[in-house]
Protein backbone atom coordinates (compact mmCIF):
# COMPACT_ATOMS: atom_id res chain seq x y z
CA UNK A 1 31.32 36.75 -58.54
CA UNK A 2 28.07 37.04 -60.32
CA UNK A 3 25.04 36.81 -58.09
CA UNK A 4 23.44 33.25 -58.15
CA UNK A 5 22.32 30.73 -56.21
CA UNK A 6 25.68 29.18 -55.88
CA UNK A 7 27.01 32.61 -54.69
CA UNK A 8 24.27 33.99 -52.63
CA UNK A 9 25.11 34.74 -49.28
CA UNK A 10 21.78 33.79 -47.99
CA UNK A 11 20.30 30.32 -48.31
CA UNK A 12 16.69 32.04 -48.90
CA UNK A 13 18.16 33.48 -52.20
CA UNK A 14 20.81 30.20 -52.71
CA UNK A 15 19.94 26.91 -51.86
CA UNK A 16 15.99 27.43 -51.25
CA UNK A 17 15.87 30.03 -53.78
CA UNK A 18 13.23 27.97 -55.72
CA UNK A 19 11.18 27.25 -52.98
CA UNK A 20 10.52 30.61 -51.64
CA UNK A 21 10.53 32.52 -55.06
CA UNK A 22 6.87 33.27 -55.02
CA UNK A 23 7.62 35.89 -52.19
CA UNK A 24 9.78 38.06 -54.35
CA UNK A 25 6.76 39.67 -55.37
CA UNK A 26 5.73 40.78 -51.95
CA UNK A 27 9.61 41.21 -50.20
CA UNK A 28 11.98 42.21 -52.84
CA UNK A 29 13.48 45.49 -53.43
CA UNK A 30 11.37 45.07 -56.68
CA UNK A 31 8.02 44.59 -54.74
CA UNK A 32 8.72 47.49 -52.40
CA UNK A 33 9.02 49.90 -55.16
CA UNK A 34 5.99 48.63 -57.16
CA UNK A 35 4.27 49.08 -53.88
CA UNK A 36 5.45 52.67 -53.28
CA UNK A 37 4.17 53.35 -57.14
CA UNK A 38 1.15 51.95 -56.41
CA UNK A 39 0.30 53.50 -53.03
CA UNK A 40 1.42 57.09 -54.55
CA UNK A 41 -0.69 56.23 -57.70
CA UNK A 42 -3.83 55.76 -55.52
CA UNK A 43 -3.17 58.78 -53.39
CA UNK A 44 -3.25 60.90 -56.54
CA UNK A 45 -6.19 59.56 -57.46
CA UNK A 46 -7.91 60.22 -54.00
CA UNK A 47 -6.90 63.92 -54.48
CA UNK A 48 -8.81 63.58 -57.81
CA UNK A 49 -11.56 62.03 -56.23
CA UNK A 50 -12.50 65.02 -53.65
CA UNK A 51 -11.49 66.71 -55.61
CA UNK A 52 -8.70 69.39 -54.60
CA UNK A 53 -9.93 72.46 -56.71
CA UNK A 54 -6.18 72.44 -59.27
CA UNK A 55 -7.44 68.49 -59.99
CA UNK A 56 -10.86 69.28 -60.66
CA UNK A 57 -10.18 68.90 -64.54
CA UNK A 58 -8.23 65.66 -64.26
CA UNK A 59 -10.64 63.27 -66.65
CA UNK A 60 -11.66 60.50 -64.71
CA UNK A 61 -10.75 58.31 -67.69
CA UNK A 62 -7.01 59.06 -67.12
CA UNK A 63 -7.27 57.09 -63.82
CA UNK A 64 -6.80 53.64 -65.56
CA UNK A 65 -3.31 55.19 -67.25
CA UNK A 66 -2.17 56.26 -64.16
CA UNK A 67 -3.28 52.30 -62.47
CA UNK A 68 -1.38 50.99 -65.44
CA UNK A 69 1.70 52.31 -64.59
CA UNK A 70 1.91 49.66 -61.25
CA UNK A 71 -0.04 46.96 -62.73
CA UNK A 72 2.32 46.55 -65.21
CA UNK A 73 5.18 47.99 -63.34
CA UNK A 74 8.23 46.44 -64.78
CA UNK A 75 11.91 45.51 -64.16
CA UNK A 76 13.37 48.39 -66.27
CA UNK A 77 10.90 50.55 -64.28
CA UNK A 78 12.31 49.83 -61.00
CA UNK A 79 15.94 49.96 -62.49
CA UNK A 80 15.09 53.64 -62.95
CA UNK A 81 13.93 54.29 -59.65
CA UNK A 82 17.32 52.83 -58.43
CA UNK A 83 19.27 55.01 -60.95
CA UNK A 84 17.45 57.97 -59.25
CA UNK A 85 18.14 57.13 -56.16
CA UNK A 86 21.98 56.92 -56.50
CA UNK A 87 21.31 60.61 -57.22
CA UNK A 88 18.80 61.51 -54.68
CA UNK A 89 20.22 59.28 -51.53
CA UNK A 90 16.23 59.03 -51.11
CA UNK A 91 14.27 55.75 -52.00
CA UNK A 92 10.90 57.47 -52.07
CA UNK A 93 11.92 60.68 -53.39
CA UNK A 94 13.27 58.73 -56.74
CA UNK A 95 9.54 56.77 -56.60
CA UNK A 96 8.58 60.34 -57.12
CA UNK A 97 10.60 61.53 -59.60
CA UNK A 98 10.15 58.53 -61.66
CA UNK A 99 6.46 59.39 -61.21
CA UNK A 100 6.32 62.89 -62.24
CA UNK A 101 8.96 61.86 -65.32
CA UNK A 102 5.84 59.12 -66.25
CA UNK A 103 3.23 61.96 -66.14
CA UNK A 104 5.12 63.79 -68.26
CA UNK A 105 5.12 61.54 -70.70
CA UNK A 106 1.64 60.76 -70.88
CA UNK A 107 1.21 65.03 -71.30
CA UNK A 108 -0.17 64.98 -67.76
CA UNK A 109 3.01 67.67 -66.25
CA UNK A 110 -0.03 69.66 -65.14
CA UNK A 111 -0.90 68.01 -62.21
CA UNK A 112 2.43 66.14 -61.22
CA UNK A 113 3.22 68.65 -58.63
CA UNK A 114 0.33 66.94 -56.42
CA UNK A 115 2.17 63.78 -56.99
CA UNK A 116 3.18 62.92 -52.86
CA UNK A 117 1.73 66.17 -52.02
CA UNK A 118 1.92 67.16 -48.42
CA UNK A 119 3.01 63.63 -47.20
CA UNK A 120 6.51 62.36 -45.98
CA UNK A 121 8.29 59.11 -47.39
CA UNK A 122 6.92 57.59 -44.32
CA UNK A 123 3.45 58.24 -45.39
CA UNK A 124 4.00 55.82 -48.35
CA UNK A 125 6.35 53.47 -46.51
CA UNK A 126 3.96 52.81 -43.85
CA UNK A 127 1.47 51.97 -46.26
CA UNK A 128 3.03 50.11 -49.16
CA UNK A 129 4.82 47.67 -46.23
CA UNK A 130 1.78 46.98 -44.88
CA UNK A 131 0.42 46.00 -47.85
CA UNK A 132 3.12 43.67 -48.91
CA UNK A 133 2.69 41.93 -45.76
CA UNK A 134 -1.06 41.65 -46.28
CA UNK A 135 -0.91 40.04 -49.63
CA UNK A 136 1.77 37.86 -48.50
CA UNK A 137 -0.07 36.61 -45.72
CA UNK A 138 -3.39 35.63 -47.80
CA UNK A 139 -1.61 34.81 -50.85
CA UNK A 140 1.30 32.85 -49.39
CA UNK A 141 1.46 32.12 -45.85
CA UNK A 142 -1.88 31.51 -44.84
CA UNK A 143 -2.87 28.95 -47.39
CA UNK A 144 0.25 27.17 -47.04
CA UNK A 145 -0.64 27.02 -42.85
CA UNK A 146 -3.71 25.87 -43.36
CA UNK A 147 -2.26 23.20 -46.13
CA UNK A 148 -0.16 21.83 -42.87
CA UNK A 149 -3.48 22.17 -40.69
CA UNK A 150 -5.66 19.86 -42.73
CA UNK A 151 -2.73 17.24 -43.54
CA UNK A 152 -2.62 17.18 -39.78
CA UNK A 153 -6.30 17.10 -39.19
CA UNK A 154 -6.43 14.16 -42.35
CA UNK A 155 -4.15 12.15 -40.17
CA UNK A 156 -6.16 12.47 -36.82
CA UNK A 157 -8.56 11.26 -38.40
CA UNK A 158 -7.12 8.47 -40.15
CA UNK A 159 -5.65 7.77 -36.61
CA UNK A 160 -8.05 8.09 -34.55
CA UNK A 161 -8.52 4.98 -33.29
CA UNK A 162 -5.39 3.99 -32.97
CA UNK A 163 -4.31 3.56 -28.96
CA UNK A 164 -0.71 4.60 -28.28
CA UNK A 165 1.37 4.64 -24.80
CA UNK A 166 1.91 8.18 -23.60
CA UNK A 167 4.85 9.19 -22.06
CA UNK A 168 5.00 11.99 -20.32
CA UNK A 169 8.30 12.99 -18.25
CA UNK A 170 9.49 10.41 -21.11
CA UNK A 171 8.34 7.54 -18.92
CA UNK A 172 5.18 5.26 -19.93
CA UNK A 173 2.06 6.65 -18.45
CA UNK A 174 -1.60 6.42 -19.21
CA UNK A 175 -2.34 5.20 -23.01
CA UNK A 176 -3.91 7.71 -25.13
CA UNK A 177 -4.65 7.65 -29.34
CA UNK A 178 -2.22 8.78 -32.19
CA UNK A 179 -5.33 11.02 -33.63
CA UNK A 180 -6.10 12.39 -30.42
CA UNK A 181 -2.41 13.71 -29.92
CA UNK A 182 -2.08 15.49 -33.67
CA UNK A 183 -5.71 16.75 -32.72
CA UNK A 184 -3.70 18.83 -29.93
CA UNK A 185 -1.68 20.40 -32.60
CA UNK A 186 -4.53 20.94 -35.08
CA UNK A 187 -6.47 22.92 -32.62
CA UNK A 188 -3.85 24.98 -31.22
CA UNK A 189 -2.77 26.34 -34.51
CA UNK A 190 -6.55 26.96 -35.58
CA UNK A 191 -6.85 29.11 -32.53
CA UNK A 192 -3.58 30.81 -33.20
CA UNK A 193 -4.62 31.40 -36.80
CA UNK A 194 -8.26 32.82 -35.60
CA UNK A 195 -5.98 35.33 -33.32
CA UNK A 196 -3.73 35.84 -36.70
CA UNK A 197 -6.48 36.82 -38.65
CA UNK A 198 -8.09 39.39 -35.88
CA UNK A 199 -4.80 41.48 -35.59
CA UNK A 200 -5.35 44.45 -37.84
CA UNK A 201 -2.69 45.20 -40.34
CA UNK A 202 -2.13 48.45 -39.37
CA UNK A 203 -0.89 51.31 -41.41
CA UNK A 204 0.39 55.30 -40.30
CA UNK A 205 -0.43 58.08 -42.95
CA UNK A 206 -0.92 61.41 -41.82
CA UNK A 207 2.03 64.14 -42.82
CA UNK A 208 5.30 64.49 -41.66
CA UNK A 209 5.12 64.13 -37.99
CA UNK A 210 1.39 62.80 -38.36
CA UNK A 211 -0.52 66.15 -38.06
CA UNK A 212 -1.59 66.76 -41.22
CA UNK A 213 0.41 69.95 -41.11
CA UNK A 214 1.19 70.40 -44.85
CA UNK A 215 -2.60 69.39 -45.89
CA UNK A 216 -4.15 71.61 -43.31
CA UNK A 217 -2.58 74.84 -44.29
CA UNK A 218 -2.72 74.52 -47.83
CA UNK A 219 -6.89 72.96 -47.89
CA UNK A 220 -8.01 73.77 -43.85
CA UNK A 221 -11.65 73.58 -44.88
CA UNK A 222 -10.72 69.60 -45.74
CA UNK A 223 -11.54 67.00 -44.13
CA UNK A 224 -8.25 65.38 -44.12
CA UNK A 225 -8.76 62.73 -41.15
CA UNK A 226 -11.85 61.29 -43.14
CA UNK A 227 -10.04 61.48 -46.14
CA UNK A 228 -7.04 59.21 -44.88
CA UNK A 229 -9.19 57.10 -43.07
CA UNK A 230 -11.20 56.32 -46.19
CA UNK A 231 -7.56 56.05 -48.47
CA UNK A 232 -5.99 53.89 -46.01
CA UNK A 233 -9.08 51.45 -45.00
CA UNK A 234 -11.39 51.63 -47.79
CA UNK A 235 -8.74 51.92 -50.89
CA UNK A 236 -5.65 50.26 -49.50
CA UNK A 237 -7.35 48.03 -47.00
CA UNK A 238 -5.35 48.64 -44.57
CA UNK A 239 -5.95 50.11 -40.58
CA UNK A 240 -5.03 53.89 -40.25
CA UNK A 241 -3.62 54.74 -37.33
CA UNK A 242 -5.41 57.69 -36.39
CA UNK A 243 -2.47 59.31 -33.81
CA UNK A 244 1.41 58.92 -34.87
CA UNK A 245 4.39 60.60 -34.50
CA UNK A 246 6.10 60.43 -38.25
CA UNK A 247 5.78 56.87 -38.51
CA UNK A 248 3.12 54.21 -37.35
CA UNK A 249 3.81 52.62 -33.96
CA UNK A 250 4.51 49.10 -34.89
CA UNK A 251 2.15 47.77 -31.66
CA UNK A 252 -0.11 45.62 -34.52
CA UNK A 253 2.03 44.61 -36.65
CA UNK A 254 4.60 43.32 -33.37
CA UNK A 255 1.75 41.47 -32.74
CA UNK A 256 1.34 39.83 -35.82
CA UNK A 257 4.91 38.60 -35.40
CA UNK A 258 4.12 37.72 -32.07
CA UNK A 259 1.16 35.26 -33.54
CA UNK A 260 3.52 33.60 -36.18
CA UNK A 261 6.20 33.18 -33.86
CA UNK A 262 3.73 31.35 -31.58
CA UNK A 263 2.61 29.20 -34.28
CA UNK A 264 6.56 28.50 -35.46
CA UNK A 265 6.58 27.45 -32.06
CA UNK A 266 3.90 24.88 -31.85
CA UNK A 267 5.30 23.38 -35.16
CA UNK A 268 8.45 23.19 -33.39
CA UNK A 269 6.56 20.93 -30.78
CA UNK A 270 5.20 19.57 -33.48
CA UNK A 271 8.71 18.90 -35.37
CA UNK A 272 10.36 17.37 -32.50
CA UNK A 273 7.47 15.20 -31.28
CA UNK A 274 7.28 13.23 -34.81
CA UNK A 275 11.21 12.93 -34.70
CA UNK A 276 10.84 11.12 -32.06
CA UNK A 277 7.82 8.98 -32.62
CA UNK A 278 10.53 8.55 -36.07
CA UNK A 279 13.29 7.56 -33.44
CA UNK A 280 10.86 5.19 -31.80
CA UNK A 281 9.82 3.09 -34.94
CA UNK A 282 6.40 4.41 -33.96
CA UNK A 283 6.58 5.77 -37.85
CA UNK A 284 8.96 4.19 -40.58
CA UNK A 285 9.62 6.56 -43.70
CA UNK A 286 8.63 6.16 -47.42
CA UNK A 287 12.35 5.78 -49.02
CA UNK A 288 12.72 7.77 -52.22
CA UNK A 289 14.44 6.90 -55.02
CA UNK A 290 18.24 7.69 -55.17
CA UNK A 291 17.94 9.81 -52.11
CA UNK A 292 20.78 8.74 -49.26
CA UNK A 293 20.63 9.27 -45.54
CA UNK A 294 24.32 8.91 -45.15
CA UNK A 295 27.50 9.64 -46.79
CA UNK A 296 28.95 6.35 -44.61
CA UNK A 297 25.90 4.36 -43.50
CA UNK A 298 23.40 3.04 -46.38
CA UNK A 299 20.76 1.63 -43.85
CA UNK A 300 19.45 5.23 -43.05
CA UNK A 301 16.43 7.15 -43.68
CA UNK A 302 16.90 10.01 -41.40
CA UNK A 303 14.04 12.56 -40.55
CA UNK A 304 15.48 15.18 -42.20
CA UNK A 305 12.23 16.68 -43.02
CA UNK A 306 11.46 17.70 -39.58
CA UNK A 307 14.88 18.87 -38.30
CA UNK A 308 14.55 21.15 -41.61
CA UNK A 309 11.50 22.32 -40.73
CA UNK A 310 12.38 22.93 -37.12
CA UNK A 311 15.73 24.59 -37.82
CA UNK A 312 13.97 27.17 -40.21
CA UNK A 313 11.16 27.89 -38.08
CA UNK A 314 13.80 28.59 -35.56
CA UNK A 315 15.85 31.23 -37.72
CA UNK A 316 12.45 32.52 -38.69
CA UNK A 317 11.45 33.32 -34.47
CA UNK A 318 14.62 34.81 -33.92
CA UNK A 319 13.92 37.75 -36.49
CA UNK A 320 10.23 37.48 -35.80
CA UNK A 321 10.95 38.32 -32.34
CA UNK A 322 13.50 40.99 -32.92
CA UNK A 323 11.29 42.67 -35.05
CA UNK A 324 8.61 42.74 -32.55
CA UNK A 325 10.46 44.23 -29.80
CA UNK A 326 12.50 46.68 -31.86
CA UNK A 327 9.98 48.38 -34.58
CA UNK A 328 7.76 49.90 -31.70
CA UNK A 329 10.47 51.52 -30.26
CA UNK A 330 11.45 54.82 -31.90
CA UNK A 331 13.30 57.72 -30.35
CA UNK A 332 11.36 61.03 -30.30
CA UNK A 333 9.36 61.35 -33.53
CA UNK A 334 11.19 58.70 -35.40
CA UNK A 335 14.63 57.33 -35.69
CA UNK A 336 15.95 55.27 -38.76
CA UNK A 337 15.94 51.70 -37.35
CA UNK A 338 12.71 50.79 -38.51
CA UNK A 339 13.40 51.52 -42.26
CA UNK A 340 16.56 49.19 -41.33
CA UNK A 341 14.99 46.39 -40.24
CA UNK A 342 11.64 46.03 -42.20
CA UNK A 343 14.11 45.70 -45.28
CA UNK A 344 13.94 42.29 -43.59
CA UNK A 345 10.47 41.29 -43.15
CA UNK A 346 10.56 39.14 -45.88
CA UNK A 347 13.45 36.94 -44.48
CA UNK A 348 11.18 35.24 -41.62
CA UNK A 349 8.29 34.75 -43.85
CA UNK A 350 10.82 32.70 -46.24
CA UNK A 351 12.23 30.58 -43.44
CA UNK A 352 8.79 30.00 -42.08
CA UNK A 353 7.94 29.21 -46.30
CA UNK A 354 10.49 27.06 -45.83
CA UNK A 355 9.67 25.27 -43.07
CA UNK A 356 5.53 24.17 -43.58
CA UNK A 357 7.20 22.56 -47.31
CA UNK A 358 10.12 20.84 -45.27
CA UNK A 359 7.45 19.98 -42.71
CA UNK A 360 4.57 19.00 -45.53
CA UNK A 361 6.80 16.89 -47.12
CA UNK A 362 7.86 15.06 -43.77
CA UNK A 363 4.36 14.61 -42.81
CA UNK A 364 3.57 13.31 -46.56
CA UNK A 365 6.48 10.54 -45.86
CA UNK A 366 5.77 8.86 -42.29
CA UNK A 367 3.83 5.01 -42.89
CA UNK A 368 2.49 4.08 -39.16
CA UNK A 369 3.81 1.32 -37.75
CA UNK A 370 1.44 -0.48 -35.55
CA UNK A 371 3.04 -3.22 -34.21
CA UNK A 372 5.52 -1.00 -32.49
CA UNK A 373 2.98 1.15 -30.81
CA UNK A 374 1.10 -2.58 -30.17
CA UNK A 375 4.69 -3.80 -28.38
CA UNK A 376 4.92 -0.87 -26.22
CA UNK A 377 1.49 -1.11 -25.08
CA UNK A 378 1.79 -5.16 -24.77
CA UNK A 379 5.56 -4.15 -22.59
CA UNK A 380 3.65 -1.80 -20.27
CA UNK A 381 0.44 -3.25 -18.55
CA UNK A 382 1.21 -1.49 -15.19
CA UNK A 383 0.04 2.11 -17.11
CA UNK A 384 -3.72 0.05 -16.25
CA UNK A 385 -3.04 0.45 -12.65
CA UNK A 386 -4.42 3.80 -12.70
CA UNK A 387 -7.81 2.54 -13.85
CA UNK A 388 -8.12 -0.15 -11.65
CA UNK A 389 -7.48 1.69 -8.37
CA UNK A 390 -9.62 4.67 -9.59
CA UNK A 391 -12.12 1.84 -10.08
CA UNK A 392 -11.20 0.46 -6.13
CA UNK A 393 -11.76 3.91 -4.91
CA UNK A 394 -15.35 3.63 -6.70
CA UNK A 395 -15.77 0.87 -4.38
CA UNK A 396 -14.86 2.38 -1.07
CA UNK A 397 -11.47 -0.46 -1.56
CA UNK A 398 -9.09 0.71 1.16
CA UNK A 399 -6.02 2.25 0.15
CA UNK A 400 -6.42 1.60 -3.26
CA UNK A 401 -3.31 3.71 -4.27
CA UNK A 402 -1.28 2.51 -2.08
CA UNK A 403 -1.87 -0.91 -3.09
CA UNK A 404 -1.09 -0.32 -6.88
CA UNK A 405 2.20 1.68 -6.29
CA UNK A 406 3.55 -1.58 -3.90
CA UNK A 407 2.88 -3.56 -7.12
CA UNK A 408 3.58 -1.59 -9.87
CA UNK A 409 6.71 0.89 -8.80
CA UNK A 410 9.54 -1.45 -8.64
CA UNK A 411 11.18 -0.47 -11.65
CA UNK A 412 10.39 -4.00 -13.35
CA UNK A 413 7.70 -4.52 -15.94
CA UNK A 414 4.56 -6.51 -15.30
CA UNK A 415 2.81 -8.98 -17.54
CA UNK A 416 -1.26 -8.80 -18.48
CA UNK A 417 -1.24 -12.44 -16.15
CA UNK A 418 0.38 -10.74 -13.04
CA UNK A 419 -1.74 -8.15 -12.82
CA UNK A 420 -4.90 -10.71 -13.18
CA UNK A 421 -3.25 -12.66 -10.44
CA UNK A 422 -2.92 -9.26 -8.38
CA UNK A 423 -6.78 -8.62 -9.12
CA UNK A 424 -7.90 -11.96 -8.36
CA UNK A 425 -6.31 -11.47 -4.80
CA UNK A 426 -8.47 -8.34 -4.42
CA UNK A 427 -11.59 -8.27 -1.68
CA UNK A 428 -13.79 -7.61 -3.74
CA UNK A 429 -17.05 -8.89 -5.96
CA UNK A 430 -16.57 -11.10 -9.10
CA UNK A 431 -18.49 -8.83 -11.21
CA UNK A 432 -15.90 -5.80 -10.44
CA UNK A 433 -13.10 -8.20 -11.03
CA UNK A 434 -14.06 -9.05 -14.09
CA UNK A 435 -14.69 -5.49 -15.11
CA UNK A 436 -10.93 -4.53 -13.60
CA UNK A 437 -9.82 -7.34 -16.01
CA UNK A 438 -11.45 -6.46 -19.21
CA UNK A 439 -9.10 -2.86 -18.89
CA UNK A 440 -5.80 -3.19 -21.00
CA UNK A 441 -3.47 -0.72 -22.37
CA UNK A 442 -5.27 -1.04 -25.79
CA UNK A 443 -8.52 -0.24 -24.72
CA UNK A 444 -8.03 2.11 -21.51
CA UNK A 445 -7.62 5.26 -23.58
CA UNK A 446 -10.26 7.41 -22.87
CA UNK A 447 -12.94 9.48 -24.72
């Protein structure tokens, strides 16, 4: 059949083709090409730049020719790259040929034999991955994080004030606020974000087993570690490496994965904690128009949102992780298996895409509803008792603890009056009585 998005094998490119489509320009086979192109047309150019003695006569002007050729690096372009390739059984090797077939034809054949001079198709691989995954990060992922950060930090505030039983173990305990508990998840993601944004993306590019070998022997008096150092950081901004076998070592960018798994994770928290706020009526849903919960049941708005979310996040942390423990692990010099798996980078980033819209959305849908959160804290008045015998113990009360659990851990609920009428049986002064009294669920919730 003729590839679609009804035929795709993959839901990225099928069923959330249009919601992830913005990364085909970073994680296609398409971007990865345009990327070699680019990172080989900028090496060039660095060779012009010392200059290497055969490129002193290349006219500066000539560099915005050779810079067209990725800007405006087009489908038919990468079509011819492929065509090589099914000649060449070597992705980068047809990136070069294409190249030197371009220079030709903008009367440059000259120089094109210093087109990928000295390096290996790591060299460029290393590099022009990197890169993708950079611009995909601040172009796509990051400002989409931080879209799911301030929605979160727009409904703290909204909800700050709001008190709200806690349950932890799943059983009632002492009441805390809505804000205050989406605060948790705001600042744990803007610390995992600050680490995000500290790991360096990191790059290899140094010859074929990292030595500079080829570059030494035909320019020794060069300085080719300053040289990369300056391509790599300053040109490509990027992190060399500065000591590699033939391919970079993987350590920074397995913990970059690391990072956004970490984060997938809290949103999983986060997922799983609004279902179930959802399955407590603590939220209702805004119902959409035509949309249906059920195929049997018309009542239902389901929280499909934020099992979305959560199921993509968790496709997304399985790759994420296997790419993290497999890329730094390379037999000898290099094996294959990296080149095999980064062809998949792209996959967790558009699962985790997928996910912050799925969750977005969810988040853009839940109403509060009060009076729920007001019932459960009006059904559980013995979550007080730990303020009033904390209060006791203030007052040198014996056995303050003891005397709360005899009341309070009988498996039966107790009413605002019983607990008055337990207080007003307590040996102790009116004015602490009336300050145990003026606790309730709704107010005892902290700072």
């Amino acid at each position: 059949m003729e590839l679609t998005q009804l035929t795709a094998i993959s839901p990225v490119d099928g069923r959330y083709r249009n919601i992830v489509s913005d990364l085909d320009q970073y994680f296609s086979e398409f971007a990865l090409i345009k990327y070699r192109v680019h990172v080989e047309i900028e090496y060039f150019i660095a060779l012009c730049e010392l200059p290497l003695k055969q490129l002193e006569s290349f006219r500066k002007s000539d560099y915005e020719l050779l810079r067209n050729i990725y800007r405006i690096f087009s489908a038919a372009d990468a079509q011819k790259v492929k065509d090589s390739e099914k000649i060449t059984n070597h992705d980068v090797k047809a990136v070069e040929y294409f190249l030197k077939s371009r220079f030709d034809e903008l009367k440059l054949s000259q120089y094109k034999e210093f087109i990928h001079f000295g390096l290996t198709s790591q060299d460029i691989n290393n590099t022009a991955i990197p890169l993708t995954i950079r611009l995909a990060l601040h172009n796509a992922y990051l400002p989409l994080l931080n879209r799911v950060v301030e929605k979160l930090e727009s409904l703290s505030a909204e909800w700050n004030d709001v008190p709200m039983l806690a349950r932890t173990h799943g059983q009632p305990a002492s009441p805390t606020r809505l804000g205050k508990e989406i605060g948790v998840f705001v600042e744990r993601l803007k610390i995992q974000i600050a680490v995000l944004e500290a790991i360096p993306v990191s790059a290899k590019f140094g010859g074929a087993t990292g030595n500079f070998n080829a570059h030494a022997v035909a320019y020794p008096q060069t300085d080719w570690t300053g040289f990369a150092n300056h391509f790599v950081q300053v040109t490509l901004g990027l992190k060399r490496q500065q000591t590699t076998t033939q391919i970079e070592h993987y350590d920074n960018l397995a913990a970059l994965f690391d990072c956004m798994r970490r984060i997938n994770t809290i949103l999983v928290d986060l997922d799983r904690d609004f279902w179930t706020y959802i399955s407590m009526e603590y939220f209702k849903q805004r119902i959409k128009e035509g949309e249906v919960g059920s195929s049997v049941m018309p009542h239902k708005v389901n929280p499909i949102d934020f099992e979305n979310s959560e199921g993509n996040l968790g496709v997304a942390n399985a790759i994420l992780e296997h790419l993290s423990v497999k890329l730094p692990v390379s037999r000898l010099q290099r094996d294959l298996t990296d080149s095999t798996v980064l062809r998949n980078v792209g996959i967790p980033f558009a699962h985790t895409v997928i996910a912050f819209k799925s969750l977005l959305r969810g988040l853009d849908k839940v109403i509060l509803n009060k009076k729920a959160l007001d019932d459960d804290l009006e059904a559980n008045w013995m979550v007080i008792s730990e303020a009033i015998q904390t209060i006791l113990r203030r007052e040198g009360y014996p056995n303050p603890y003891e005397a709360l659990k005899e009341l309070t851990r009988t498996g039966k609920s107790i009413s605002k009056e019983e607990l008055h009428v337990f207080i007003e049986g307590l040996n102790i002064s009116e004015s602490v009585k009336t300050e145990l009294k003026s606790v309730s669920p709704f107010n005892y919730t902290g700072i």
